[in-house]
N, C-alpha and C. Protein backbone atom coordinates (compact mmCIF):
# COMPACT_ATOMS: atom_id res chain seq x y z
N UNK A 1 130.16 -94.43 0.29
CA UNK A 1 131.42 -93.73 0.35
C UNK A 1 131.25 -92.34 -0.27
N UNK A 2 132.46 -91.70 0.37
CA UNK A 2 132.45 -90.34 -0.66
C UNK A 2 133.83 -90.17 -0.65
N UNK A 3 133.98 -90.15 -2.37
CA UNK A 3 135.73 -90.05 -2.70
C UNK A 3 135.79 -91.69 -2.40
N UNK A 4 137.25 -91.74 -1.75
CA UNK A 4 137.69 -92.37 -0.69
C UNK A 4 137.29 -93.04 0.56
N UNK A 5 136.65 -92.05 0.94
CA UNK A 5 136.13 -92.18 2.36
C UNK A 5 134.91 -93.04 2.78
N UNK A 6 134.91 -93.88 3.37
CA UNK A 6 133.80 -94.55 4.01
C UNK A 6 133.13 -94.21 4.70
N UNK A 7 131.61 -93.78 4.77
CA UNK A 7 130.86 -92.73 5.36
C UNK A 7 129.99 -94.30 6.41
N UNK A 8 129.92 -95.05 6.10
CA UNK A 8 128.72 -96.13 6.67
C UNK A 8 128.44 -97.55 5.78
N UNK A 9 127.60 -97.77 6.08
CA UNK A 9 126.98 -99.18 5.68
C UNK A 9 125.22 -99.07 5.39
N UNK A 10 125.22 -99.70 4.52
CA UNK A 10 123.37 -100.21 3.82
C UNK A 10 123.45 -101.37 3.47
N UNK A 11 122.10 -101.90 4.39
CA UNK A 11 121.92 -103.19 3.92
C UNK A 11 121.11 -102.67 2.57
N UNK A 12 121.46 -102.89 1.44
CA UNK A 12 120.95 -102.62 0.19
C UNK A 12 119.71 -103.60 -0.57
N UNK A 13 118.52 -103.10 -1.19
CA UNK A 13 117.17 -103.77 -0.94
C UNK A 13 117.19 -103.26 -2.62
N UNK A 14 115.85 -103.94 -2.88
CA UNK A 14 115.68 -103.81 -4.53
C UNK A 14 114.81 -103.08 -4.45
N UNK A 15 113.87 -101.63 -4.50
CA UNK A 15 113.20 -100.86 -4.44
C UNK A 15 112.42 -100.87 -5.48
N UNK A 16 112.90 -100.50 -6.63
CA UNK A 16 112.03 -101.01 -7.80
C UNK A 16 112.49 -101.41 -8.94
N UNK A 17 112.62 -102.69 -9.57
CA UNK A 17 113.01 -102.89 -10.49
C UNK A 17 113.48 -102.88 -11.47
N UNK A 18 111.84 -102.27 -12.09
CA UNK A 18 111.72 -101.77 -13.43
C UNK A 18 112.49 -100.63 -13.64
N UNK A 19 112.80 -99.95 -12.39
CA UNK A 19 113.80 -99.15 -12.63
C UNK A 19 115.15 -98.97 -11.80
N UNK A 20 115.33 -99.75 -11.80
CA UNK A 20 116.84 -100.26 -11.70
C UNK A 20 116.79 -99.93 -9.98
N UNK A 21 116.22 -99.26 -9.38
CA UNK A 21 116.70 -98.42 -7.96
C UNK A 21 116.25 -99.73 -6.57
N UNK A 22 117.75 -99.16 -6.09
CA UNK A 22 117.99 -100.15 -4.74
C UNK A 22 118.85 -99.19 -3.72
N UNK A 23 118.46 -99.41 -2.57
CA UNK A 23 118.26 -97.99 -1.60
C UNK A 23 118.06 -98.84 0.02
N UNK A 24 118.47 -98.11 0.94
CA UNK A 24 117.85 -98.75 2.61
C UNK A 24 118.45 -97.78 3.16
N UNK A 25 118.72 -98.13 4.51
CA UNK A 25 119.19 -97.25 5.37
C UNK A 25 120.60 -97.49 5.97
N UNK A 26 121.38 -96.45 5.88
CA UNK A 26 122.57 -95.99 6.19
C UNK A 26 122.85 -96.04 7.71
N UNK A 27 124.16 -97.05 8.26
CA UNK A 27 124.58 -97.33 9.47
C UNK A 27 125.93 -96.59 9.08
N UNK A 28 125.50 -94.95 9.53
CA UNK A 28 126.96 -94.29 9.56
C UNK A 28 128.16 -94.75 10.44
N UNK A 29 129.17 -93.98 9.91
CA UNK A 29 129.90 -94.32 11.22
C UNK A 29 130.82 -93.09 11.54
N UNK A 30 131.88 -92.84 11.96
CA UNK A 30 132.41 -91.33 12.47
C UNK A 30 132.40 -90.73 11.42
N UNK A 31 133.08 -90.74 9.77
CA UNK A 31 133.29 -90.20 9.05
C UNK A 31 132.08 -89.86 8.45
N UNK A 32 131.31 -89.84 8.77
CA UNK A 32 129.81 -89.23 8.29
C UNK A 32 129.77 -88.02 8.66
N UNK A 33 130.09 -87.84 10.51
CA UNK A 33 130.08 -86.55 11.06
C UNK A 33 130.27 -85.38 10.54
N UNK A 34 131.27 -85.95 9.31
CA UNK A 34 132.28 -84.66 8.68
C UNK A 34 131.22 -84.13 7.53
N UNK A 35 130.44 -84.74 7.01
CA UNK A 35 129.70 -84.35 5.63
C UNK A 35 128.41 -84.20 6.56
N UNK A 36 127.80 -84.83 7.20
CA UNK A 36 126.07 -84.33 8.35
C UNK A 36 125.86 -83.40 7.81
N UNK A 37 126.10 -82.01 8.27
CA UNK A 37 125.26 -80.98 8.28
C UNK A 37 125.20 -80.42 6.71
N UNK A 38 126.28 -80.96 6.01
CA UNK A 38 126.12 -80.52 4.57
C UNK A 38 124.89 -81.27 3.60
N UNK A 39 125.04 -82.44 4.25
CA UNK A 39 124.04 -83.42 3.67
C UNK A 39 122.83 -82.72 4.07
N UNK A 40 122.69 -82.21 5.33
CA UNK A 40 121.06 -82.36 5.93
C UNK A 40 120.83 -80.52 5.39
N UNK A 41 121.84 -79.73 4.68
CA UNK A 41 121.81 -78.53 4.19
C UNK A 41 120.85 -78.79 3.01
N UNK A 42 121.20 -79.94 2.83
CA UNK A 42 121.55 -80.03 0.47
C UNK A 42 119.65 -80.48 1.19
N UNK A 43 119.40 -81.40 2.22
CA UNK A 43 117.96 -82.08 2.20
C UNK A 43 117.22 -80.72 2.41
N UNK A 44 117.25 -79.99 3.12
CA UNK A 44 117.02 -78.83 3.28
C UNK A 44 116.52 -78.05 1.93
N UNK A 45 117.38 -77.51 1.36
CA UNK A 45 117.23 -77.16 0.32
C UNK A 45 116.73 -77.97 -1.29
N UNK A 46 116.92 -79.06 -1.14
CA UNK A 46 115.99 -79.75 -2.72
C UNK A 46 115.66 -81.37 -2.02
N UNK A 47 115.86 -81.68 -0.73
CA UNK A 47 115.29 -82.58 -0.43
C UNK A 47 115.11 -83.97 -0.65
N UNK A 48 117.28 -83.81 -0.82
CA UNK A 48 118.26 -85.12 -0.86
C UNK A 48 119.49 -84.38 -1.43
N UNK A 49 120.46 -84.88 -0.56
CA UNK A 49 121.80 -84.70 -1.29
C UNK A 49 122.11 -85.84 -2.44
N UNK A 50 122.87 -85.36 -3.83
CA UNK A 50 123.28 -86.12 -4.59
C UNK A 50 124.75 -86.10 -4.49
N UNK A 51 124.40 -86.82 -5.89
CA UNK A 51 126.06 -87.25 -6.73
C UNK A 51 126.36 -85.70 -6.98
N UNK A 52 125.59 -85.06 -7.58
CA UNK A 52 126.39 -83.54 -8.18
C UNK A 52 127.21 -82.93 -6.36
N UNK A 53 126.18 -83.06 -5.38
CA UNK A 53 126.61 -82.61 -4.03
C UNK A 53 127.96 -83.06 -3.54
N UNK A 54 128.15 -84.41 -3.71
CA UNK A 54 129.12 -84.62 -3.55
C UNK A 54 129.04 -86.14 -4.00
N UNK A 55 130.78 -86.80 -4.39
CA UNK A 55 131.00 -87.50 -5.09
C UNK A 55 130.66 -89.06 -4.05
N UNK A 56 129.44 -88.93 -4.61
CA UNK A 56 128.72 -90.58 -3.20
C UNK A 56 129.15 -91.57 -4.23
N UNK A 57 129.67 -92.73 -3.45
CA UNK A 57 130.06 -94.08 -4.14
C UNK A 57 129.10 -95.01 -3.63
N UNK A 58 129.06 -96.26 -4.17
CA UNK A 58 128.52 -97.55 -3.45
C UNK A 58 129.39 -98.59 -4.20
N UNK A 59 130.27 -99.43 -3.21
CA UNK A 59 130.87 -100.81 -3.38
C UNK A 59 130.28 -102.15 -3.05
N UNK A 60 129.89 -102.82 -4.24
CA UNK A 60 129.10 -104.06 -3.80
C UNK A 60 130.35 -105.08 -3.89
N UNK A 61 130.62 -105.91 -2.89
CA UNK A 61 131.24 -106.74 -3.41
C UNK A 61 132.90 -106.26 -3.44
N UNK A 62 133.44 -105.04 -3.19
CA UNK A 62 134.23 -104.78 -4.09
C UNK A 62 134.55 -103.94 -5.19
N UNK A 63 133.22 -103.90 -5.53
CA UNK A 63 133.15 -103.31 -6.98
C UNK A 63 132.54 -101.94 -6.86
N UNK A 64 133.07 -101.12 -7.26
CA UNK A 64 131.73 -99.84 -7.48
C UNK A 64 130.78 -99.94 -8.48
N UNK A 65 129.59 -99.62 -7.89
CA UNK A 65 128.20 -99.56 -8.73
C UNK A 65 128.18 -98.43 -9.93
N UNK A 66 127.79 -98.78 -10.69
CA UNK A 66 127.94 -97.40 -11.79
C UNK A 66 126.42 -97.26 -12.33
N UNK A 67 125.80 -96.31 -11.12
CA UNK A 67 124.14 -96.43 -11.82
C UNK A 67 123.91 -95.08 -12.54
N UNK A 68 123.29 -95.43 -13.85
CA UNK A 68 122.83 -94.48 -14.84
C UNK A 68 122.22 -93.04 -13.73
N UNK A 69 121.08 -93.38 -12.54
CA UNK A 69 120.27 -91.96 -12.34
C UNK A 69 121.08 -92.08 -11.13
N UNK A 70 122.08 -92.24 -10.50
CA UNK A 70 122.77 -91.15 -9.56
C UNK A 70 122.78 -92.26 -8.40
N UNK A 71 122.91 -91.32 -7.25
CA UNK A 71 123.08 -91.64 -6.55
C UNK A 71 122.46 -90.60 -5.06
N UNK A 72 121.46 -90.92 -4.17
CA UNK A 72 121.16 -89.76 -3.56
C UNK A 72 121.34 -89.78 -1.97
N UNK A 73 121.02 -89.38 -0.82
CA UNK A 73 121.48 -89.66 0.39
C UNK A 73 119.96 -88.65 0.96
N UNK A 74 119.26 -88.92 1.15
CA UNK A 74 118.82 -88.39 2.33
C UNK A 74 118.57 -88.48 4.05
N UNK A 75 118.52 -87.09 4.74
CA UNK A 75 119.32 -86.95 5.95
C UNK A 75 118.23 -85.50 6.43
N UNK A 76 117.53 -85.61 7.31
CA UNK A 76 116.97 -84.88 7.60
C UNK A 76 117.11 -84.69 9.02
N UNK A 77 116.94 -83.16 9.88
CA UNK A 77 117.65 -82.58 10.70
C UNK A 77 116.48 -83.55 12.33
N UNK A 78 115.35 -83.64 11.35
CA UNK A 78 113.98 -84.12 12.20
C UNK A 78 113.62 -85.56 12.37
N UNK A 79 114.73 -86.35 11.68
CA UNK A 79 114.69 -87.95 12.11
C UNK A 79 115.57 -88.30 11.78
N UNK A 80 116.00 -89.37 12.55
CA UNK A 80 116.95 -90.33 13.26
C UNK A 80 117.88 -90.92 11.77
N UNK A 81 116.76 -91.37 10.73
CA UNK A 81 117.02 -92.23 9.85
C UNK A 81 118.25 -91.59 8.59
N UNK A 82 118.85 -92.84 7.80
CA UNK A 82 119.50 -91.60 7.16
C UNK A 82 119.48 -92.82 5.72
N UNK A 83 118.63 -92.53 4.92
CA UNK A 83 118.32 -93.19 3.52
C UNK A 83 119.18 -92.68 2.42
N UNK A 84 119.47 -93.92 1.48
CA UNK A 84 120.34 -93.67 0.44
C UNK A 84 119.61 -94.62 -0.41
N UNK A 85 119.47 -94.21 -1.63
CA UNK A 85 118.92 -94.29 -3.09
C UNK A 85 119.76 -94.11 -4.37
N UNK A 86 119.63 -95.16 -4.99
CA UNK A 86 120.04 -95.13 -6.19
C UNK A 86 119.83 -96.24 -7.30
N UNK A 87 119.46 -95.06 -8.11
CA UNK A 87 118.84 -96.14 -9.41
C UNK A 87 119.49 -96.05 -10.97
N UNK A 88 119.04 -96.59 -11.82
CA UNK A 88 119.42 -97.06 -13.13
C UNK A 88 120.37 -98.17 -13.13
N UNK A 89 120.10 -99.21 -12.39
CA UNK A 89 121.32 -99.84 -12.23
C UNK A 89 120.60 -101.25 -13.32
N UNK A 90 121.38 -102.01 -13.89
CA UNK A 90 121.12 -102.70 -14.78
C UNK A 90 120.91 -104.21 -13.85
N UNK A 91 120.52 -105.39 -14.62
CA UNK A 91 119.79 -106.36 -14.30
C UNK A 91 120.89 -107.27 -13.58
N UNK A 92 122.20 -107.27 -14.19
CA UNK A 92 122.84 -107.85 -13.45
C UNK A 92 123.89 -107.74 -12.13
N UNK A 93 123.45 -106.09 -12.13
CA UNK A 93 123.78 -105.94 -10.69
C UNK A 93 122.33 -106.13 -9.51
N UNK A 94 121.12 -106.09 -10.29
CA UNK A 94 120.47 -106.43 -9.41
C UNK A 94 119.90 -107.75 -9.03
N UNK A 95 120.57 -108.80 -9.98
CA UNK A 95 121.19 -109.72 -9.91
C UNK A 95 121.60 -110.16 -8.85
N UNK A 96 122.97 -109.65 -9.04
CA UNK A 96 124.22 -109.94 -7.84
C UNK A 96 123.73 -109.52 -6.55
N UNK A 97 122.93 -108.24 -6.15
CA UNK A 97 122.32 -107.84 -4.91
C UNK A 97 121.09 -109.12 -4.66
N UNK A 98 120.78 -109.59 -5.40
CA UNK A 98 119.59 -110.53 -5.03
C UNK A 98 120.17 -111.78 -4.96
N UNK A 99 121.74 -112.39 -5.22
CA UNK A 99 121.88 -113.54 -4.37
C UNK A 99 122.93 -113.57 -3.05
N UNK A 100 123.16 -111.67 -2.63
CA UNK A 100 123.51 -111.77 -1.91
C UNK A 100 122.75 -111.31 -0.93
N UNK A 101 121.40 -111.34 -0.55
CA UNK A 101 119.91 -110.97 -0.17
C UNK A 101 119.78 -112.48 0.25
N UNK A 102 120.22 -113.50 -0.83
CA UNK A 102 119.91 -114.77 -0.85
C UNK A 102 120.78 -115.67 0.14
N UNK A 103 121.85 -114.89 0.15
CA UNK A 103 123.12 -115.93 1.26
C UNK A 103 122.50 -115.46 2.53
N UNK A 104 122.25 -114.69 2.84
CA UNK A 104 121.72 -114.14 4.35
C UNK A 104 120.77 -115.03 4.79
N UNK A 105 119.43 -115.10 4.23
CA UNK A 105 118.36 -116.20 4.32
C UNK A 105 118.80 -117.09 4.33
């Protein structure tokens, strides 16, 4: 999300542990259109849009995630894909992402 707004969907993955970061790929949907080219500006220039760029959320569950190192989006003008990252997140949200990893299986 940003603000309010619902930009897409991530199936959300545990990337690395030890440091909290869990990240995949982004199934936009129209309201993405509106932020695109700003996002793929910000990748452009430092090569990921953040939290300072604009106010990116993630709701697990319901809940918003509150991770210590941010939150990032990358979006590049030269592939398809559109990755989102974010880490410092503590053990028991990666926890909660790993038994809902677990209901799917």
């Amino acid at each position: 999300m940003i603000e309010d707004e619902k930009i897409g969907e991530v199936d959300l993955k545990i990337i690395d542990e030890s440091m909290g970061v869990i990240g995949g790929l982004l199934i936009a949907n129209v309201n993405y259109v509106k932020y695109k080219t700003a996002i793929q500006d910000h990748y452009d220039s430092f090569g990921i849009s953040n939290i300072h760029d604009f106010d990116y959320l993630i709701i697990l569950d319901d809940v918003e995630l509150k991770p210590a190192g941010g939150i990032g989006v990358t979006d590049s003008k030269d592939f398809d894909e559109i990755h989102v990252e974010s880490g410092g997140h503590n053990p028991s949200t990666l926890n909660k992402l790993r038994q809902e990893q677990d209901k799917i299986l």
